[in-house]
PDB file of N, CA and C in Angstrom:
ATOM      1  N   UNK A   1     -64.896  97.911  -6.668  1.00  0.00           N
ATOM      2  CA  UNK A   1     -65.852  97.016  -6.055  1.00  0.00           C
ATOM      3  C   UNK A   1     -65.832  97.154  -4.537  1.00  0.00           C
ATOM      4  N   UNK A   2     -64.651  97.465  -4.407  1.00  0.00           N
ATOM      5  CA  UNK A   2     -64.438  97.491  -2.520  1.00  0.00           C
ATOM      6  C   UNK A   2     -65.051  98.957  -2.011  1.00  0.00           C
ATOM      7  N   UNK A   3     -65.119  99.843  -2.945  1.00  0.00           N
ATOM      8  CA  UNK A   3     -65.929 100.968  -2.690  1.00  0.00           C
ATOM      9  C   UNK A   3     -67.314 100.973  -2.290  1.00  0.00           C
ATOM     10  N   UNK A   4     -67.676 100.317  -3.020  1.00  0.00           N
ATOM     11  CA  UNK A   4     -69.407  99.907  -3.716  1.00  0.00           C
ATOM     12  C   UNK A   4     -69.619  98.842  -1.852  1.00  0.00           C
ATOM     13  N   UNK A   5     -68.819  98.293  -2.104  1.00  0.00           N
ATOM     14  CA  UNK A   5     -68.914  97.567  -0.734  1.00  0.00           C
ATOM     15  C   UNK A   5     -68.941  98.077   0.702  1.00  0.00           C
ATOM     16  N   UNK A   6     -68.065  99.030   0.296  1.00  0.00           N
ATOM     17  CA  UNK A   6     -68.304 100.105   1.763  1.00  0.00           C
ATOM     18  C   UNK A   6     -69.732 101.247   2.095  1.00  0.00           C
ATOM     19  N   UNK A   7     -70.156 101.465   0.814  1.00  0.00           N
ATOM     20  CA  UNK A   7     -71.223 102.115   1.199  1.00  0.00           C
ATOM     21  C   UNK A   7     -72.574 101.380   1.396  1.00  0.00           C
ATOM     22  N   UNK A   8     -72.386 100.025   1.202  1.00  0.00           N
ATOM     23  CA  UNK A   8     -73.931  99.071   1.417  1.00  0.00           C
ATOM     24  C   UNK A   8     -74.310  99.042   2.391  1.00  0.00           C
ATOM     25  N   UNK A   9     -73.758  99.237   4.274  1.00  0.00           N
ATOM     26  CA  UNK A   9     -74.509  99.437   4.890  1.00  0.00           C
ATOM     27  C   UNK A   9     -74.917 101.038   5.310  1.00  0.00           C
ATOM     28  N   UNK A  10     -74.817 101.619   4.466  1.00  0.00           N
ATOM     29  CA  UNK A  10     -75.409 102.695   4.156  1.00  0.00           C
ATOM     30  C   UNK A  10     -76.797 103.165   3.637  1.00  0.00           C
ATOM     31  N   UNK A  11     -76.325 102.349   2.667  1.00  0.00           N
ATOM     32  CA  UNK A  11     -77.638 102.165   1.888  1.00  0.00           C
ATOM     33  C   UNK A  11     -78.943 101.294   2.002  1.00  0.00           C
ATOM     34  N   UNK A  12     -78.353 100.361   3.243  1.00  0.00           N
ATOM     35  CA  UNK A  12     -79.532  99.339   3.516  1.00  0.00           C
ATOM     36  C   UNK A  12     -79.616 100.411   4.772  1.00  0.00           C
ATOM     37  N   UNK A  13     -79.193 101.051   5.597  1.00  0.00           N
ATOM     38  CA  UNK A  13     -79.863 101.745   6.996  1.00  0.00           C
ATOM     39  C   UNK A  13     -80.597 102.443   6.551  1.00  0.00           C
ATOM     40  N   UNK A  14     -80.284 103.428   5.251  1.00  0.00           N
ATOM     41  CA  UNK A  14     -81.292 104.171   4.750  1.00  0.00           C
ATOM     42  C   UNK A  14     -82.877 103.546   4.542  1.00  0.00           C
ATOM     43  N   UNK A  15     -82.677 102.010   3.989  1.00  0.00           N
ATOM     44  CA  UNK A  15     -84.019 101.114   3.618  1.00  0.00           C
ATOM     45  C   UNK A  15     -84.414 101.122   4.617  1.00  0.00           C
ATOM     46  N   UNK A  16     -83.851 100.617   5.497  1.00  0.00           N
ATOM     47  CA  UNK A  16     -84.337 100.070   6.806  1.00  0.00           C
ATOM     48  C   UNK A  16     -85.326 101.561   7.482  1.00  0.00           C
ATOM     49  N   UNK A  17     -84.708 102.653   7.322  1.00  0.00           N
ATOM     50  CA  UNK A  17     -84.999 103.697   7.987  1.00  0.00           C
ATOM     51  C   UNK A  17     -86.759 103.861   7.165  1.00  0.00           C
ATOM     52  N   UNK A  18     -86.526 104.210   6.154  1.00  0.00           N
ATOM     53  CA  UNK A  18     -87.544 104.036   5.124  1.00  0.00           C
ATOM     54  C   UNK A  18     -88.820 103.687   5.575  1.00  0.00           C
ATOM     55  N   UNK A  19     -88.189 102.289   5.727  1.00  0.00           N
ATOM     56  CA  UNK A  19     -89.806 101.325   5.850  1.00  0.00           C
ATOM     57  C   UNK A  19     -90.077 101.514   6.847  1.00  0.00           C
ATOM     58  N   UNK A  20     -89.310 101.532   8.011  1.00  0.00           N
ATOM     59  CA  UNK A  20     -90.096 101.313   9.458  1.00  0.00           C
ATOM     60  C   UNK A  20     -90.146 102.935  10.109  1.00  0.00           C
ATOM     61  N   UNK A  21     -90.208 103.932   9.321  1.00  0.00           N
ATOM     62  CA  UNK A  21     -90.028 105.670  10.019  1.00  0.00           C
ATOM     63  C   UNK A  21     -90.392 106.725   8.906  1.00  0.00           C
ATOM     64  N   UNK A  22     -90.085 106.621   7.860  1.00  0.00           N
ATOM     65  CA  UNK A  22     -90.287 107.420   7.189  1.00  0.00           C
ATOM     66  C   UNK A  22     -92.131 107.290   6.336  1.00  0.00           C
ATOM     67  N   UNK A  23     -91.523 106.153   5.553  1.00  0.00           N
ATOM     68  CA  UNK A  23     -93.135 105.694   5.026  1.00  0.00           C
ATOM     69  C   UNK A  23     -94.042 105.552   5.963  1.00  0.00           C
ATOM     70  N   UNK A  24     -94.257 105.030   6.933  1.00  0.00           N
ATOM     71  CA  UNK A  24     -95.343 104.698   7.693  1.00  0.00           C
ATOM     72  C   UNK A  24     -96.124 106.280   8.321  1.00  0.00           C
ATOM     73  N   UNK A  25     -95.153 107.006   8.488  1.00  0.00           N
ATOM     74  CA  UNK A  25     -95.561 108.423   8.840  1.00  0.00           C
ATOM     75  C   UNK A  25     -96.195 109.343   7.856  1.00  0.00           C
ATOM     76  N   UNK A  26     -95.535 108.488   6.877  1.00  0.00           N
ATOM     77  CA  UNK A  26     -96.354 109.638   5.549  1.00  0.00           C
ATOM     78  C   UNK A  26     -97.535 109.288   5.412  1.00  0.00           C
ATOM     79  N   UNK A  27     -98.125 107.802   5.324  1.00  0.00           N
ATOM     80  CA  UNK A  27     -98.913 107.374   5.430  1.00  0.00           C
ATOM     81  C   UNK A  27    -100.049 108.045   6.614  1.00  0.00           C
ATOM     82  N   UNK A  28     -99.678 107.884   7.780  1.00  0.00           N
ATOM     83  CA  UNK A  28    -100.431 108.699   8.677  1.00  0.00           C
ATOM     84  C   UNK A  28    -100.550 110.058   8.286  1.00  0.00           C
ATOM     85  N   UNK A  29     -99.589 110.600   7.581  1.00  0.00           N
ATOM     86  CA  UNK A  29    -100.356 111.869   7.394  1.00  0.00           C
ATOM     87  C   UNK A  29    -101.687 111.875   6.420  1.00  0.00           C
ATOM     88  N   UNK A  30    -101.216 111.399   5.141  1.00  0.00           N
ATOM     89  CA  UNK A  30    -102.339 110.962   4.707  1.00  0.00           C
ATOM     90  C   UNK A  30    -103.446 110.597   5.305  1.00  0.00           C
ATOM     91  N   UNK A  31    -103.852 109.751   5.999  1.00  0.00           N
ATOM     92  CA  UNK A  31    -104.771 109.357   6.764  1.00  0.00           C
ATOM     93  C   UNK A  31    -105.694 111.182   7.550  1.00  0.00           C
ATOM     94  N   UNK A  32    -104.585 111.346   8.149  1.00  0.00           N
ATOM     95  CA  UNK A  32    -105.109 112.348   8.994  1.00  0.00           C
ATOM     96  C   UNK A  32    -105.453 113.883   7.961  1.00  0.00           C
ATOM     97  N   UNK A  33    -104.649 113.757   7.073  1.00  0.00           N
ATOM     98  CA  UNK A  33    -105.335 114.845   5.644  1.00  0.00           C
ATOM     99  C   UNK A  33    -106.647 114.475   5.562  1.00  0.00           C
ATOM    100  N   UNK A  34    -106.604 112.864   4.846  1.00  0.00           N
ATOM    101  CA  UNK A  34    -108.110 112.346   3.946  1.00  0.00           C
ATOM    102  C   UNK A  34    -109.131 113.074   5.233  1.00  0.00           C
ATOM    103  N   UNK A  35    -109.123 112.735   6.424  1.00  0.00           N
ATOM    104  CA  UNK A  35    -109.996 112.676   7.648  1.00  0.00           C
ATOM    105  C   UNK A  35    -110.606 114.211   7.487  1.00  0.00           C
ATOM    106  N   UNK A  36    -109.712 115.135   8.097  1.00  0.00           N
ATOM    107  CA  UNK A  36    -109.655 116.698   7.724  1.00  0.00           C
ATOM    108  C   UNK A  36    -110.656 116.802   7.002  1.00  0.00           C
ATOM    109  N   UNK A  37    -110.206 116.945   5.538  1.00  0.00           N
ATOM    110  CA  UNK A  37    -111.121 116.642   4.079  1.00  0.00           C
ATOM    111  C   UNK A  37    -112.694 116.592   4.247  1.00  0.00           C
ATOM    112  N   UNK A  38    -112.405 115.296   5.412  1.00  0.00           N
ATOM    113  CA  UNK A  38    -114.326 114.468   4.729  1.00  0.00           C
ATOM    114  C   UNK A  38    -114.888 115.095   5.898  1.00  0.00           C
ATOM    115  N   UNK A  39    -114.168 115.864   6.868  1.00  0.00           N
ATOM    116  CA  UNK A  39    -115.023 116.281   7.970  1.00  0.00           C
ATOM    117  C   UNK A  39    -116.780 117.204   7.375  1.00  0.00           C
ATOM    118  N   UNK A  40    -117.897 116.402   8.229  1.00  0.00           N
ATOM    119  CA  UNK A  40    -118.882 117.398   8.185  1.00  0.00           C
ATOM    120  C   UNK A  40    -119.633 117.812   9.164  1.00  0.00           C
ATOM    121  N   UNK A  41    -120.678 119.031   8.682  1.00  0.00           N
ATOM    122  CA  UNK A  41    -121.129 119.590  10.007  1.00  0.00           C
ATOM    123  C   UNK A  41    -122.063 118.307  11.102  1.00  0.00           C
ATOM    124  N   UNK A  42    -121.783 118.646  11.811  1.00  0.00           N
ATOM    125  CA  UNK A  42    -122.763 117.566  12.568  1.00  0.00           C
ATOM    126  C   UNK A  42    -121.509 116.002  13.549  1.00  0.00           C
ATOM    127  N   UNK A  43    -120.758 116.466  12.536  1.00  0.00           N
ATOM    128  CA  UNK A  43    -119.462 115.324  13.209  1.00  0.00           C
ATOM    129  C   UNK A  43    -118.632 115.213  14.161  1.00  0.00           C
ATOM    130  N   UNK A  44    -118.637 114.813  15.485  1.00  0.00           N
ATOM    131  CA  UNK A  44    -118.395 115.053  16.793  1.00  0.00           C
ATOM    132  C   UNK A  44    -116.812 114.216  16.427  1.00  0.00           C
ATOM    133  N   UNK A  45    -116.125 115.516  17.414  1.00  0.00           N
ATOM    134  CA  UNK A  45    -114.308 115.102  17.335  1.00  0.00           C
ATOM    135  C   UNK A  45    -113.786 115.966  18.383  1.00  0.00           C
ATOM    136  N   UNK A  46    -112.473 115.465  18.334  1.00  0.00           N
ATOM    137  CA  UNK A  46    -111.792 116.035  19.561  1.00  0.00           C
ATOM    138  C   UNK A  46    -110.603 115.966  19.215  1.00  0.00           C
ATOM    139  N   UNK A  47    -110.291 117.678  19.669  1.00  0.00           N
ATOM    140  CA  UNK A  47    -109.009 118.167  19.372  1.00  0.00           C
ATOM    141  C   UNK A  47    -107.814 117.240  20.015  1.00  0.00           C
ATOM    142  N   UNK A  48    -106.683 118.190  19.483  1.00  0.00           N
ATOM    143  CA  UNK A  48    -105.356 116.967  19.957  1.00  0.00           C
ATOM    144  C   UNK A  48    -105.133 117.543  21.558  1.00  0.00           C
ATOM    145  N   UNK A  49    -105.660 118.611  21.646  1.00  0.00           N
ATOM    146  CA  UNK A  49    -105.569 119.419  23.598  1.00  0.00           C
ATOM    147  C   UNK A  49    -106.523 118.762  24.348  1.00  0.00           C
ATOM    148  N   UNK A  50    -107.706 117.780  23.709  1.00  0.00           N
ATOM    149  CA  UNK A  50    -108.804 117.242  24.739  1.00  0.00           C
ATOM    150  C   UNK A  50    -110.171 118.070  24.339  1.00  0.00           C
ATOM    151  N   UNK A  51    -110.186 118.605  23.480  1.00  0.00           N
ATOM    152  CA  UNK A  51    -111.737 119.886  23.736  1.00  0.00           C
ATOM    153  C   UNK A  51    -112.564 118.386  22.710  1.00  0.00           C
ATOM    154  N   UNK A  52    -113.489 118.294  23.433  1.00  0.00           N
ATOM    155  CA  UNK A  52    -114.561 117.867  22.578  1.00  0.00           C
ATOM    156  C   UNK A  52    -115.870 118.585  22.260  1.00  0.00           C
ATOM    157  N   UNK A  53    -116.421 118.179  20.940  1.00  0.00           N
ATOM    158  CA  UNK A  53    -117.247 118.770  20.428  1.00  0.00           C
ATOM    159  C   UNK A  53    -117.807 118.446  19.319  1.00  0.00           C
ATOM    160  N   UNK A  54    -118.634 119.479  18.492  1.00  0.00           N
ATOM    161  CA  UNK A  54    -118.927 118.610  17.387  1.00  0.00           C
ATOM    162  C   UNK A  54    -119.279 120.086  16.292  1.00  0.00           C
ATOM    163  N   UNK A  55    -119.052 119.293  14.895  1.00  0.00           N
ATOM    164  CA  UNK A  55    -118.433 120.584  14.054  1.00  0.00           C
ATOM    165  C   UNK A  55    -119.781 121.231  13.502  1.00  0.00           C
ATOM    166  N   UNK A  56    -119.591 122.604  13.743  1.00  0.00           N
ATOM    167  CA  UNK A  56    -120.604 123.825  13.461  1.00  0.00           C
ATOM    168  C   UNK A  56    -120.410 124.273  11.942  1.00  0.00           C
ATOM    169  N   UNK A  57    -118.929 124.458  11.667  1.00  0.00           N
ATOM    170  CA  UNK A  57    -119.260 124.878  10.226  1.00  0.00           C
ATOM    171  C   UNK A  57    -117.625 125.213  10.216  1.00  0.00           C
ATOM    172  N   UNK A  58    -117.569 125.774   8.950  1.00  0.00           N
ATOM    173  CA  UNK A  58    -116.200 125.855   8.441  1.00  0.00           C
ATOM    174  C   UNK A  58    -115.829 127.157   7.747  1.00  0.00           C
ATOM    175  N   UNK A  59    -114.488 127.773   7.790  1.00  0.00           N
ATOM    176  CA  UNK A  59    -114.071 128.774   7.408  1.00  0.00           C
ATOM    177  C   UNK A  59    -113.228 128.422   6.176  1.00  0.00           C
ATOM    178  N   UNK A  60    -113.620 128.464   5.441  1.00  0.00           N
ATOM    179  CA  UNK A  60    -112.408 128.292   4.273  1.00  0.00           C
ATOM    180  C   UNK A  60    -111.247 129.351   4.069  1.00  0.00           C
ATOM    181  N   UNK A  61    -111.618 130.265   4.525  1.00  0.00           N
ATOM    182  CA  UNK A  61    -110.730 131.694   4.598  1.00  0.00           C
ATOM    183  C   UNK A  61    -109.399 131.473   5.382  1.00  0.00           C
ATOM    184  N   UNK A  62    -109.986 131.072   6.745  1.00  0.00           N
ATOM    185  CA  UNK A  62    -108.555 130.546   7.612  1.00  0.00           C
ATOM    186  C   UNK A  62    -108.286 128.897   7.750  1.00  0.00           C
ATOM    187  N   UNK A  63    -108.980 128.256   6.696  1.00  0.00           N
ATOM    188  CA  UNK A  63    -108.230 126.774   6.838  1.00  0.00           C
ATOM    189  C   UNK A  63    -109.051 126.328   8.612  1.00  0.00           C
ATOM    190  N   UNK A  64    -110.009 126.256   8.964  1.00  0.00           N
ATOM    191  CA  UNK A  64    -110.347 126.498  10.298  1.00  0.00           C
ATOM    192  C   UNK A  64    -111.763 125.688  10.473  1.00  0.00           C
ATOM    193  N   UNK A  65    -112.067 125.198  11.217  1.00  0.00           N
ATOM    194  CA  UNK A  65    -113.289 124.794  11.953  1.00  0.00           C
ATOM    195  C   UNK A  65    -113.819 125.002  12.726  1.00  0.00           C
ATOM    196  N   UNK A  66    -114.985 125.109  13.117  1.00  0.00           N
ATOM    197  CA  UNK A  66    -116.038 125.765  13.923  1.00  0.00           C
ATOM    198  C   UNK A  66    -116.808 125.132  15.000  1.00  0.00           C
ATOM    199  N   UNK A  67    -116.078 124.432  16.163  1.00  0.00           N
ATOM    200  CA  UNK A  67    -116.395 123.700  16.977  1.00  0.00           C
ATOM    201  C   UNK A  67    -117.494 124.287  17.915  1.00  0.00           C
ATOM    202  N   UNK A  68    -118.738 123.232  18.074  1.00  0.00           N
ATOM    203  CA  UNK A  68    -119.609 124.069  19.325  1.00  0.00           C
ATOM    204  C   UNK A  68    -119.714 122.920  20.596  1.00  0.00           C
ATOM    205  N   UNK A  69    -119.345 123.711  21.375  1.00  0.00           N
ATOM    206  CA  UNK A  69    -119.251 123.148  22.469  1.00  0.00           C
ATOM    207  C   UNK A  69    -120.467 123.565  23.985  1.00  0.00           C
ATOM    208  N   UNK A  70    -119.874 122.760  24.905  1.00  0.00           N
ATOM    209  CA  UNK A  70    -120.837 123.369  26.018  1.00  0.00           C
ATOM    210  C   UNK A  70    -121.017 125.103  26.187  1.00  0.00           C
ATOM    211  N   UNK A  71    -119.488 125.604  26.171  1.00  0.00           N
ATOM    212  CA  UNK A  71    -119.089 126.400  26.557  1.00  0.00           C
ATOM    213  C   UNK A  71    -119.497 127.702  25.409  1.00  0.00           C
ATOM    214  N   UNK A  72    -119.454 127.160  23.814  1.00  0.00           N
ATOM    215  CA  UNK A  72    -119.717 128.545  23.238  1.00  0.00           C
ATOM    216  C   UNK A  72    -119.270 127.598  21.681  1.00  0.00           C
ATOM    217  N   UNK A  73    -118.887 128.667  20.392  1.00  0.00           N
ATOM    218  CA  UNK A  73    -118.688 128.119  19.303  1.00  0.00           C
ATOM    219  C   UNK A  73    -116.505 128.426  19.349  1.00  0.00           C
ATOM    220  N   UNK A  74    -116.255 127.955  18.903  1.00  0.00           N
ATOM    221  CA  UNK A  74    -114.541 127.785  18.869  1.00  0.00           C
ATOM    222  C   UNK A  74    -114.131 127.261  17.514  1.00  0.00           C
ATOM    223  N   UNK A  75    -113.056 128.230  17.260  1.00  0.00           N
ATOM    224  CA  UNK A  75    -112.404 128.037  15.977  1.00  0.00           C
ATOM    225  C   UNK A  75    -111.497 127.586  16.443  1.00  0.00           C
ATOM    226  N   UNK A  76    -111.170 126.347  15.520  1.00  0.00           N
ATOM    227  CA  UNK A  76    -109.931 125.488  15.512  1.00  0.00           C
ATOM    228  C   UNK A  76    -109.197 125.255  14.066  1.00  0.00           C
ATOM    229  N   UNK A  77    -108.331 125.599  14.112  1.00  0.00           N
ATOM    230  CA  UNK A  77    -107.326 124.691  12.717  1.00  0.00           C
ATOM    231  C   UNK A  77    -107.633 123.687  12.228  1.00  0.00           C
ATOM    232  N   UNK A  78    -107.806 123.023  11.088  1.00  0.00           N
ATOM    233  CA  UNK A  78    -108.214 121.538  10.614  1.00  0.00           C
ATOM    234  C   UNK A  78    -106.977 120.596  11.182  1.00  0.00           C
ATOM    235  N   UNK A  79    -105.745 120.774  11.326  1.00  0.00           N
ATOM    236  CA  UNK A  79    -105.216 120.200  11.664  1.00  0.00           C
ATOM    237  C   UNK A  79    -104.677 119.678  13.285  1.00  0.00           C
ATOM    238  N   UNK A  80    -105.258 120.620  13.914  1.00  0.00           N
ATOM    239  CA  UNK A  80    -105.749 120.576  15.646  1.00  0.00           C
ATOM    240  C   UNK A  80    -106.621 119.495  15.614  1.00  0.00           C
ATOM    241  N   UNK A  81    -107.464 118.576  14.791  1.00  0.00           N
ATOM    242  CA  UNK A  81    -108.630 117.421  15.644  1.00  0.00           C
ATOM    243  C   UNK A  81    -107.531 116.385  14.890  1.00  0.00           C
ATOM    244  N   UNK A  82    -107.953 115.343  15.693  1.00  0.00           N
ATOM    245  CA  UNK A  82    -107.085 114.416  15.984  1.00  0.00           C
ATOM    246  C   UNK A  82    -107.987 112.996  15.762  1.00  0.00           C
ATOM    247  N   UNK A  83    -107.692 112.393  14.642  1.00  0.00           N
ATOM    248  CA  UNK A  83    -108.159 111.373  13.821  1.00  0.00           C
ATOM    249  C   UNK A  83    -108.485 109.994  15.040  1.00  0.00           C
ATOM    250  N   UNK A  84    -107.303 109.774  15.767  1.00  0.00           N
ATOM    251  CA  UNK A  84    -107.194 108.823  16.556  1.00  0.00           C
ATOM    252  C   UNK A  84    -108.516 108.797  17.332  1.00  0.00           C
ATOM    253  N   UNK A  85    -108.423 109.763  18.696  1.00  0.00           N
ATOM    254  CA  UNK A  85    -109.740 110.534  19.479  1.00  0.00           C
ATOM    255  C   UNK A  85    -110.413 110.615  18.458  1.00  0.00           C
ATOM    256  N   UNK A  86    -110.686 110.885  17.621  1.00  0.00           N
ATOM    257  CA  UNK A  86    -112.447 111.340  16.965  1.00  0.00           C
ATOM    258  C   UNK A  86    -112.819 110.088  16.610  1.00  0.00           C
ATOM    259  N   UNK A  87    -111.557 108.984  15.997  1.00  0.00           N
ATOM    260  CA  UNK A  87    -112.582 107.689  15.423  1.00  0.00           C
ATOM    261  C   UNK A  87    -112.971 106.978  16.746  1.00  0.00           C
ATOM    262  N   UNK A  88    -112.248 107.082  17.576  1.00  0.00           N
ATOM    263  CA  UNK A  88    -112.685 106.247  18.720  1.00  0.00           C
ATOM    264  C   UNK A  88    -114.020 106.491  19.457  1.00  0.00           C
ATOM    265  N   UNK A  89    -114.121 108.154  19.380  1.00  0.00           N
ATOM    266  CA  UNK A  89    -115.157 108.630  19.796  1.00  0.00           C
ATOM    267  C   UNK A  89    -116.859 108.392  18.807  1.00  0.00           C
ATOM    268  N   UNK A  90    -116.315 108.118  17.515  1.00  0.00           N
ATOM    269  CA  UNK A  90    -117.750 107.697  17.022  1.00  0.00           C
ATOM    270  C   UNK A  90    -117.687 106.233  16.492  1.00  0.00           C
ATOM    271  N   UNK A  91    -116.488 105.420  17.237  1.00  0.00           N
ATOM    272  CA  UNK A  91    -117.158 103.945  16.848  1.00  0.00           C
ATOM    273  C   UNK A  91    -118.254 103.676  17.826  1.00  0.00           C
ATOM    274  N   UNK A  92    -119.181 102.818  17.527  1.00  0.00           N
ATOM    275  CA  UNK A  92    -119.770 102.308  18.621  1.00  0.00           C
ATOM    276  C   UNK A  92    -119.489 101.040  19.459  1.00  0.00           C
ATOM    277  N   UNK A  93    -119.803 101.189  20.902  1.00  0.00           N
ATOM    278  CA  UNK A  93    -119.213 100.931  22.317  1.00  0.00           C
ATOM    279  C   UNK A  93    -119.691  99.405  22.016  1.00  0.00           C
ATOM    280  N   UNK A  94    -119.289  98.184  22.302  1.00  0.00           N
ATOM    281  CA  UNK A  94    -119.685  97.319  22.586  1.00  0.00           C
ATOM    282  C   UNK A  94    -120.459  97.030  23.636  1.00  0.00           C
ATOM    283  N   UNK A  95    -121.780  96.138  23.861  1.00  0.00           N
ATOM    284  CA  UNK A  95    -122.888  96.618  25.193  1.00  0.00           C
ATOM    285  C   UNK A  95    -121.651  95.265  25.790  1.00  0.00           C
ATOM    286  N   UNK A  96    -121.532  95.684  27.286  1.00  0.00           N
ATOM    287  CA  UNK A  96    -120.685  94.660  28.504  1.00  0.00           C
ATOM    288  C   UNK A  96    -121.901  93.917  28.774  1.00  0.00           C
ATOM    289  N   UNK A  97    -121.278  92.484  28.936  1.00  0.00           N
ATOM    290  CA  UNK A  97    -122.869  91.478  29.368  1.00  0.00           C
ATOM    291  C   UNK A  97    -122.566  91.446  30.574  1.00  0.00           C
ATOM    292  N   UNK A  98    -123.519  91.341  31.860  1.00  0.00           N
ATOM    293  CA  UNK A  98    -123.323  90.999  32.700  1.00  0.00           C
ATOM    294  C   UNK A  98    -123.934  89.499  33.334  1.00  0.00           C
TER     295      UNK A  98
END
Protein backbone atom coordinates (compact mmCIF):
# COMPACT_ATOMS: atom_id res chain seq x y z
CA UNK A 1 0.00 0.00 0.00
CA UNK A 2 2.92 2.34 0.85
CA UNK A 3 4.13 1.66 -2.68
CA UNK A 4 0.88 2.49 -4.42
CA UNK A 5 1.21 5.61 -2.24
CA UNK A 6 4.42 6.71 -3.48
CA UNK A 7 3.66 6.73 -6.99
CA UNK A 8 0.25 8.96 -6.71
CA UNK A 9 1.89 12.06 -7.19
CA UNK A 10 3.02 10.74 -10.17
CA UNK A 11 0.22 9.83 -11.48
CA UNK A 12 -1.85 12.88 -10.71
CA UNK A 13 1.21 15.24 -12.46
CA UNK A 14 0.75 13.09 -15.31
CA UNK A 15 -3.36 14.16 -15.12
CA UNK A 16 -2.59 17.37 -14.42
CA UNK A 17 -0.12 17.49 -17.40
CA UNK A 18 -2.87 15.91 -19.58
CA UNK A 19 -5.54 18.30 -19.20
CA UNK A 20 -3.90 21.52 -19.20
CA UNK A 21 -0.85 20.58 -22.21
CA UNK A 22 -1.34 17.68 -23.80
CA UNK A 23 -5.20 17.49 -24.69
CA UNK A 24 -5.79 20.98 -25.38
CA UNK A 25 -3.01 20.86 -28.12
CA UNK A 26 -4.38 17.94 -29.72
CA UNK A 27 -7.38 19.57 -29.91
CA UNK A 28 -5.82 22.54 -31.74
CA UNK A 29 -4.44 20.39 -34.01
CA UNK A 30 -7.54 19.15 -34.90
CA UNK A 31 -8.95 22.39 -35.35
CA UNK A 32 -6.16 23.49 -37.59
CA UNK A 33 -6.42 19.89 -39.71
CA UNK A 34 -10.49 20.32 -39.98
CA UNK A 35 -9.54 24.14 -41.33
CA UNK A 36 -6.78 22.78 -43.94
CA UNK A 37 -9.52 20.24 -45.13
CA UNK A 38 -12.46 22.76 -45.80
CA UNK A 39 -10.11 25.24 -47.40
CA UNK A 40 -11.59 26.59 -50.88
CA UNK A 41 -10.64 28.34 -53.92
CA UNK A 42 -11.59 31.83 -53.48
CA UNK A 43 -10.70 31.81 -49.54
CA UNK A 44 -8.43 34.56 -48.40
CA UNK A 45 -5.69 33.41 -45.54
CA UNK A 46 -2.49 34.04 -44.31
CA UNK A 47 0.40 32.09 -43.89
CA UNK A 48 2.12 31.55 -40.44
CA UNK A 49 5.36 33.98 -42.13
CA UNK A 50 2.65 36.94 -42.79
CA UNK A 51 2.06 36.38 -46.78
CA UNK A 52 -1.47 37.14 -47.39
CA UNK A 53 -3.59 36.05 -50.04
CA UNK A 54 -6.22 34.14 -51.27
CA UNK A 55 -6.37 30.44 -52.51
CA UNK A 56 -5.93 29.75 -56.37
CA UNK A 57 -6.11 26.09 -56.35
CA UNK A 58 -4.58 23.04 -55.00
CA UNK A 59 -2.00 20.37 -55.64
CA UNK A 60 -2.90 17.17 -54.31
CA UNK A 61 0.39 15.70 -55.53
CA UNK A 62 2.49 17.81 -53.02
CA UNK A 63 -0.07 18.23 -50.15
CA UNK A 64 0.24 22.13 -51.25
CA UNK A 65 -1.74 25.26 -52.01
CA UNK A 66 -1.77 27.73 -54.52
CA UNK A 67 -1.73 31.16 -53.13
CA UNK A 68 -2.23 34.33 -55.52
CA UNK A 69 -1.01 37.19 -54.44
CA UNK A 70 -0.02 40.80 -55.51
CA UNK A 71 3.19 39.61 -56.41
CA UNK A 72 2.48 36.31 -58.56
CA UNK A 73 0.84 32.65 -57.75
CA UNK A 74 2.88 30.75 -54.63
CA UNK A 75 2.85 27.34 -53.47
CA UNK A 76 2.49 26.78 -49.95
CA UNK A 77 2.13 23.61 -47.71
CA UNK A 78 -1.43 23.15 -46.21
CA UNK A 79 0.04 23.31 -43.10
CA UNK A 80 1.97 26.83 -43.52
CA UNK A 81 -1.72 28.97 -43.30
CA UNK A 82 -2.51 29.62 -40.06
CA UNK A 83 -6.14 29.16 -38.77
CA UNK A 84 -5.79 31.95 -36.13
CA UNK A 85 -4.76 34.92 -38.97
CA UNK A 86 -7.13 33.56 -41.58
CA UNK A 87 -10.27 33.46 -39.17
CA UNK A 88 -9.57 36.80 -38.03
CA UNK A 89 -9.01 37.94 -41.40
CA UNK A 90 -12.53 36.87 -42.71
CA UNK A 91 -14.62 37.69 -39.63
CA UNK A 92 -16.30 40.77 -40.20
CA UNK A 93 -14.97 44.18 -38.63
CA UNK A 94 -17.37 45.75 -36.38
CA UNK A 95 -18.40 49.48 -37.98
CA UNK A 96 -16.65 52.10 -34.86
CA UNK A 97 -19.50 54.72 -34.08
CA UNK A 98 -18.39 57.92 -33.88
Amino acid sequence: MEQLMSFLPFVALFGVMYLFMIRPQMQRQKREKKFAEELKVGDKVVTKSGLHGKVFGFSDKLNAIIIETGAGKLTYDRSAISLELSKSLNTPKEKESK
